[in-house]
Protein backbone atom coordinates (compact mmCIF):
# COMPACT_ATOMS: atom_id res chain seq x y z
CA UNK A 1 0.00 0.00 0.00
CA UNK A 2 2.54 2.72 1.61
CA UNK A 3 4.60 1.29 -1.60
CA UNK A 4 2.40 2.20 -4.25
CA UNK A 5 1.74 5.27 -2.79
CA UNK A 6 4.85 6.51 -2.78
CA UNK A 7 5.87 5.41 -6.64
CA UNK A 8 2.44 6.79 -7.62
CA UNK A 9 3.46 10.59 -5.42
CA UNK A 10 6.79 10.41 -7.36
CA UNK A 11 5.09 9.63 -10.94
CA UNK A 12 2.43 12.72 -10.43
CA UNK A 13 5.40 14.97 -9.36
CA UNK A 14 7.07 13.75 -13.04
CA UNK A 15 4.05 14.60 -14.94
CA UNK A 16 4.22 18.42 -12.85
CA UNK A 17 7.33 19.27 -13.99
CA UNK A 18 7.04 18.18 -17.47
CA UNK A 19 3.29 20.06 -17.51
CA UNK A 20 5.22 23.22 -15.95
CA UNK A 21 8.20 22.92 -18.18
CA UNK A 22 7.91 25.89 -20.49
CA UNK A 23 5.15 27.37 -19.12
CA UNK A 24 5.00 30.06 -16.99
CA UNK A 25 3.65 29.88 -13.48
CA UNK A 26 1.09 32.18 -12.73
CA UNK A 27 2.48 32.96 -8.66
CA UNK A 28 5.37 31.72 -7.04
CA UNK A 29 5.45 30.92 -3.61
CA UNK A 30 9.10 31.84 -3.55
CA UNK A 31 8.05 35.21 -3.94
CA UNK A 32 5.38 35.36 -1.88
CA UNK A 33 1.91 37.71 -2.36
């Protein structure tokens, strides 16, 4: 369970960055308000 969970976290994170990548972000956090 805890296993597939955390392959399934890692895979969504993958599919973030390559969404992101190129694109703009429309607020960072690192910036703040």
């Amino acid at each position: 369970m805890y296993e597939t969970m955390v392959k399934s976290r890692a895979f969504e994170a993958a599919i973030k960055a390559a969404y992101l990548e190129g694109k703009k972000p429309l607020f960072n956090m690192a910036k703040g308000p």
